[in-house]
Protein backbone atom coordinates (compact mmCIF):
# COMPACT_ATOMS: atom_id res chain seq x y z
CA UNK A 1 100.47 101.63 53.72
CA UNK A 2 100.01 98.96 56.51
CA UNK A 3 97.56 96.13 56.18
CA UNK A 4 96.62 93.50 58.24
CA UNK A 5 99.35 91.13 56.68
CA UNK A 6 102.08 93.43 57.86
CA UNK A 7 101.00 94.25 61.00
CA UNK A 8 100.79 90.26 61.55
CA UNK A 9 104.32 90.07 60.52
CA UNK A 10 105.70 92.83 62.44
CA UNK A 11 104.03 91.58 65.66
CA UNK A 12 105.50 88.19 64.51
CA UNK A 13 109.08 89.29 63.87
CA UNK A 14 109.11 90.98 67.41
CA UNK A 15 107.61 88.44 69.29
CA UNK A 16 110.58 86.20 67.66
CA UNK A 17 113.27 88.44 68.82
CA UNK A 18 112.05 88.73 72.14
CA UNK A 19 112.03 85.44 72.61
CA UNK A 20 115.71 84.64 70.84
CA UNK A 21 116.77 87.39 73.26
CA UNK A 22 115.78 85.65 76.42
CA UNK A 23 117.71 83.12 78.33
CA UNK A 24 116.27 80.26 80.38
CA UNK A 25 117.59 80.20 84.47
CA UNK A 26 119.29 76.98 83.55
CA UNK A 27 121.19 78.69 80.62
CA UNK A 28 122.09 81.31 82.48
CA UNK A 29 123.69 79.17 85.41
CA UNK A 30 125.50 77.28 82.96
CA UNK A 31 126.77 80.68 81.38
CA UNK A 32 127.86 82.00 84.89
CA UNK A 33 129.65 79.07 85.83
CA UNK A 34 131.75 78.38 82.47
CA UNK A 35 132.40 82.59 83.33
CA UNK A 36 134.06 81.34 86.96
CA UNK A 37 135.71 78.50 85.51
CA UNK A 38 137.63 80.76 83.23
CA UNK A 39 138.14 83.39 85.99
CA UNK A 40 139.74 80.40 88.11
CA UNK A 41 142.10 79.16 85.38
CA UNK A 42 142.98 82.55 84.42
CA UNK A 43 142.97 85.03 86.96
CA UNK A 44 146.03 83.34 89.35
CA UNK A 45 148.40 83.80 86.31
CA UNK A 46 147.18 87.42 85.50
CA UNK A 47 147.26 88.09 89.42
CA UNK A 48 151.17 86.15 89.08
CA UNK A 49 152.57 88.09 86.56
CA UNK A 50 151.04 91.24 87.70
CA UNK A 51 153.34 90.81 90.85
CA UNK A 52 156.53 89.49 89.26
CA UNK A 53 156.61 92.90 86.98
CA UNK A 54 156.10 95.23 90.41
CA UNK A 55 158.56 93.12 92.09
CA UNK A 56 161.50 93.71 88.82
CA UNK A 57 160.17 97.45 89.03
CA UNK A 58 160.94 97.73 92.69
CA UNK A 59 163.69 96.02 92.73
CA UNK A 60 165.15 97.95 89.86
CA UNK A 61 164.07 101.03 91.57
CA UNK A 62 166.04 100.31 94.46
CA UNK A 63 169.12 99.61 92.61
CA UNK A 64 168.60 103.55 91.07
CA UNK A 65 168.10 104.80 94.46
CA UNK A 66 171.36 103.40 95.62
CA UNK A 67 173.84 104.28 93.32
CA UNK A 68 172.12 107.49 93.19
CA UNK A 69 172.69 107.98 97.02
CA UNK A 70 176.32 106.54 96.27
CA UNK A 71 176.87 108.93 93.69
CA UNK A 72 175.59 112.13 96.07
CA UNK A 73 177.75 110.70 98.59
CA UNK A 74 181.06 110.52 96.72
CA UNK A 75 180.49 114.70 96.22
CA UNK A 76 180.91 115.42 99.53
CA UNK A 77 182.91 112.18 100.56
CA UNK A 78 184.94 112.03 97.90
CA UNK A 79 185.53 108.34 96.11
CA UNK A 80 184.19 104.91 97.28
CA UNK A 81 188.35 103.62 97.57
CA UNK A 82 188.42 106.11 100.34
CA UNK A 83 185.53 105.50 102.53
CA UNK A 84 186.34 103.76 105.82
CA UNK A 85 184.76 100.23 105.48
CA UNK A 86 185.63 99.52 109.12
CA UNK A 87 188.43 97.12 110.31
CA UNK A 88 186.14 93.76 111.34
CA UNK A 89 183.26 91.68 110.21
CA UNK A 90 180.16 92.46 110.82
CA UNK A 91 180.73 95.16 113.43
CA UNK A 92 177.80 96.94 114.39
CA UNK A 93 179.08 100.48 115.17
CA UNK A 94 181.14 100.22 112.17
CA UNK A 95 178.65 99.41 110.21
CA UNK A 96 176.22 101.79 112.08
CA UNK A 97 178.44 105.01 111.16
CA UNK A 98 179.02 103.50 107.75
CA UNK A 99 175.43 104.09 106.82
CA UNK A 100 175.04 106.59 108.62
CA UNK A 101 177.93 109.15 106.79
CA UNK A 102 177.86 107.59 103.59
CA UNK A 103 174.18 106.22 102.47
CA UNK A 104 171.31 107.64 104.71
CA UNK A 105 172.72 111.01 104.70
CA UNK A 106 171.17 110.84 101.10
CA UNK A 107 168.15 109.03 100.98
CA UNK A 108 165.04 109.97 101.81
CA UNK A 109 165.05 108.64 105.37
CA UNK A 110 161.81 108.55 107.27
CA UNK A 111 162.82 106.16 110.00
CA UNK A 112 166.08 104.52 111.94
CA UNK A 113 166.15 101.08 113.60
CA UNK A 114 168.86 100.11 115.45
CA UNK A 115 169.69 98.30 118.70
CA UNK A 116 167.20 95.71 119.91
CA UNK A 117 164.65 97.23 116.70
CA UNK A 118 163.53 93.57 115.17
CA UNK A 119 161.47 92.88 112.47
CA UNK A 120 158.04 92.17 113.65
CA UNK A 121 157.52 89.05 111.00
CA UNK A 122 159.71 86.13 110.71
CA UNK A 123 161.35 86.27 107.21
CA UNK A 124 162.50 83.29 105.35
CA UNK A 125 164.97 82.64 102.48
CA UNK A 126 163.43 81.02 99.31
CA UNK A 127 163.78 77.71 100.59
CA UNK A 128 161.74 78.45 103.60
CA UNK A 129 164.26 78.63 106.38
CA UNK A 130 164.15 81.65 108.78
CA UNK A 131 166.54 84.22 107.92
CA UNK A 132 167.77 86.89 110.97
CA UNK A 133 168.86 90.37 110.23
CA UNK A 134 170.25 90.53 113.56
CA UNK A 135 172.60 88.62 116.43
CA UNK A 136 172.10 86.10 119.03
CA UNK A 137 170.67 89.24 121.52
CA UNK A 138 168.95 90.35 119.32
CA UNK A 139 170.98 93.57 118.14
CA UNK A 140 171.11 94.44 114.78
CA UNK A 141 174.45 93.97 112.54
CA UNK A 142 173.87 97.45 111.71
CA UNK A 143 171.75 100.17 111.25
CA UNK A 144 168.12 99.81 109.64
CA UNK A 145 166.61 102.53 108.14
CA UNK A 146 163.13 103.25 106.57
CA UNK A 147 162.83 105.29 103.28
CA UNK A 148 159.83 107.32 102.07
CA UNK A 149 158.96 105.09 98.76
CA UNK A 150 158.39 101.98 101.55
CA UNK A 151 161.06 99.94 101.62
CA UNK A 152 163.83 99.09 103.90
CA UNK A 153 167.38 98.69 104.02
CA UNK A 154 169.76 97.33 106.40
CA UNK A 155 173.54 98.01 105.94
CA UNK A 156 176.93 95.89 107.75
CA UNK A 157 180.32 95.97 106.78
CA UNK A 158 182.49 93.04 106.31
CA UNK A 159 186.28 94.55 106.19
CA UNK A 160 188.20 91.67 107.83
CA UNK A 161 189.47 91.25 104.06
CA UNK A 162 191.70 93.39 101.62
CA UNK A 163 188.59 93.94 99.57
CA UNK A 164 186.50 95.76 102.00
CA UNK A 165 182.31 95.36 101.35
CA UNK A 166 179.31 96.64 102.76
CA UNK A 167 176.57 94.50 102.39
CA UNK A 168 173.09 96.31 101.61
CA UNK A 169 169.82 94.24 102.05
CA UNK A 170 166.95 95.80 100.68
CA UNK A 171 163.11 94.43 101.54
CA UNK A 172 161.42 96.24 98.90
CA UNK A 173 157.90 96.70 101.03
CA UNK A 174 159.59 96.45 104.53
CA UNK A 175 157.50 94.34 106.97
CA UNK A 176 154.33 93.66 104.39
CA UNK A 177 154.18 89.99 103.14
CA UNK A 178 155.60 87.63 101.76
CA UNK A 179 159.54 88.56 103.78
CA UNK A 180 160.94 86.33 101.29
CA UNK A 181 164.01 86.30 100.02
CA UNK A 182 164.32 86.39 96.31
CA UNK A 183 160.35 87.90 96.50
CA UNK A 184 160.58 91.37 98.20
CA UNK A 185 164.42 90.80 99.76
CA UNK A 186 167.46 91.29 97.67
CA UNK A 187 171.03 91.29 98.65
CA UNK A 188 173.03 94.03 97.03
CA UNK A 189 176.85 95.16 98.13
CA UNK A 190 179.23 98.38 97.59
CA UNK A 191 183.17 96.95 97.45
CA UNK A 192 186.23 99.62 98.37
CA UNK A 193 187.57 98.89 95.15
CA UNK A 194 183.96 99.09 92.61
CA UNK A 195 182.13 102.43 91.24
CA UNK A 196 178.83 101.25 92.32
CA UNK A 197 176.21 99.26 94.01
CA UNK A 198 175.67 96.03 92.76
CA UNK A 199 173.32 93.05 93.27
CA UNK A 200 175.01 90.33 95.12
CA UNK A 201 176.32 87.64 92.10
CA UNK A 202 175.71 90.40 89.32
CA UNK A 203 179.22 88.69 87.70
CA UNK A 204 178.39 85.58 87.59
CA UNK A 205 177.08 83.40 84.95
CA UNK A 206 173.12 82.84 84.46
CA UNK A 207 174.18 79.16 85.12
CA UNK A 208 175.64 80.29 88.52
CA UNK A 209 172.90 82.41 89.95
CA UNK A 210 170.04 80.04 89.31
CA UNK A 211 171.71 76.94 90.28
CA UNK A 212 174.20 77.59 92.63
CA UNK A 213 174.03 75.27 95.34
CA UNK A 214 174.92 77.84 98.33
CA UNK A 215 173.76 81.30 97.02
CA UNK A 216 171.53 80.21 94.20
CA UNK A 217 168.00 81.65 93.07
CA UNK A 218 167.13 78.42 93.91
CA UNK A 219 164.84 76.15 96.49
CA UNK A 220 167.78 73.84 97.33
CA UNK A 221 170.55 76.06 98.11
CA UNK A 222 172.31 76.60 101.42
CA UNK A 223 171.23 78.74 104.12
CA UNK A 224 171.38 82.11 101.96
CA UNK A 225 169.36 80.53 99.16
CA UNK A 226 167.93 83.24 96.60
CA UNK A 227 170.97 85.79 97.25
CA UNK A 228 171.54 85.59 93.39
CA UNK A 229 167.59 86.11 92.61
CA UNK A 230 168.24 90.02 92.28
CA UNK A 231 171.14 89.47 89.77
CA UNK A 232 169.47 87.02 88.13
CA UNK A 233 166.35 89.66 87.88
CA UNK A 234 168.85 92.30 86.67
CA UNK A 235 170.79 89.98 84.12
CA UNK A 236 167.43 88.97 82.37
CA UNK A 237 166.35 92.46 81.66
CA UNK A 238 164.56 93.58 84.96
CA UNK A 239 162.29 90.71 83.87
CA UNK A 240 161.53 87.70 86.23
CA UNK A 241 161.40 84.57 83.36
CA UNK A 242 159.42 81.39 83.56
CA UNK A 243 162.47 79.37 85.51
CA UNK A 244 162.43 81.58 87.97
CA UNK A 245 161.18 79.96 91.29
CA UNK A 246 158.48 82.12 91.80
CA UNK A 247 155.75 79.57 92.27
CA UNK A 248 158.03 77.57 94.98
CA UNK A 249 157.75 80.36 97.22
C-alpha cells in the first residue's frame, strides 16, 4: 500500500528523470556542431572511397564486356590473327569498319558518333592537359559508339607496324563528369597476335605503370599521363589503393 512517503518519492524520482533527460539550447548546439564536425572529417573519405570502388567495378565491367564482344565476334569472324587491322595509322575508315564488323556488331549499341560528332566537354588526362579524341577538323579517328549500360567507346587502328593494334578507349559514364583520364577514361587495346582485350600496360611492372614518366598513372607524365591507371586498377585486384592519384585529380 502507498503512503504519503512513497508517493513523495515517486513524484521525486520522476521529476529527477525528467530533468536528467532534458538538454539545455546551449548543450544542444554544442552537440549539433561536434555532429557536423565529424560529418566534415568523415564524410569526404566515405563519399571517396564510395567512388573509387564504382569506378574498379565499371571499369572491370567494361573489360568483361569487351572480351565478351571479342569472343562473339571470333564465332562468326573467325580468330583475332585474321581480322583486317587496316594498313595505316590511325585511319579513320579503317578504323570505322573495324568497329563496325568486329566489336559493335556485338554490343549492345544504342548510339553511333562519327564524323564531325565531338564530345560536348573538354576532357583532360590526369595531369590536367586537354586530351582530343579526334583530328585537327575535328573528325573523329574512328567510330564512337554509345552502349546501353552508359558508357562509351571509341575504337582506331594503328597497323603501320607488324603487330597490328586497335586501340579501344572506354569513358565509363560517357560525357558525365569528371572526363578524366585514369577517373572514368581507360585505354584498353586488341593486338593481331593476342586472345583478348587488354588494358593498355597490363604487362608491365607495378613500378612501370605508376611511375612511368610518359604513360604513367601518374600527375607528371607526358601528354598520355594515366594510360597505365586501368592496368594498374586491374593488377591490384580491381581495387584502386592508397598511391593511387586519386586525390590529384
Amino acid at each position: 500500500m502507498l503512503n504519503m512517503y512513497n508517493i513523495f518519492n515517486v513524484k521525486f524520482m520522476l521529476r529527477s528523470k525528467n530533468y536528467q533527460a532534458a538538454f539545455t539550447l546551449a548543450e544542444v548546439l554544442v552537440t549539433l556542431g561536434l555532429i557536423g564536425i565529424v560529418a566534415a572529417m568523415t564524410l569526404p573519405s566515405l563519399i571517396g572511397n564510395y567512388q573509387k570502388k564504382q569506378t574498379a567495378i565499371r571499369l572491370k565491367e567494361a573489360y568483361s564486356l569487351l572480351n565478351q564482344a571479342i569472343q562473339q565476334s571470333e564465332l562468326k569472324n573467325g580468330e583475332i590473327n585474321s581480322w583486317n587491322f587496316g594498313t595505316a595509322h590511325g585511319n579513320v575508315q579503317e578504323s570505322v569498319e573495324f568497329i563496325d564488323t568486329y566489336i559493335a556488331p556485338f554490343l549492345k549499341v544504342t548510339n553511333k558518333c562519327y564524323n564531325r560528332c565531338i564530345p560536348k566537354v573538354t576532357k583532360h588526362t590526369i595531369n590536367g592537359k586537354e586530351y582530343r579524341f579526334y583530328l585537327e577538323d575535328k573528325t573523329y579517328y574512328g567510330r564512337s559508339i554509345f552502349i546501353a549500360n552508359g558508357m562509351q567507346i571509341w575504337v582506331y587502328t594503328d597497323s603501320d607496324e607488324a603487330i597490328k593494334i586497335a586501340g579501344i578507349i572506354v569513358d565509363i559514364n560517357a560525357d558525365r563528369a569528371p572526363n578524366l583520364v585514369g577517373r572514368d577514361i581507360f585505354f584498353f587495346e586488341l593486338k593481331n597476335n593476342s586472345t583478348q582485350v587488354t588494358l593498355q600496360g597490363y604487362d608491365q611492372s607495378r613500378e612501370v605503370m605508376l611511375n612511368n614518366k610518359a604513360e604513367g598513372c601518374n600527375t607528371t607524365a607526358g601528354n598520355v599521363a594515366g594510360r597505365y591507371c586501368g592496368a594498374l586498377i586491374q593488377h591490384d585486384g580491381w581495387e584502386i589503393r592508397e598511391d593511387y592519384p586519386w586525390k590529384n585529380k
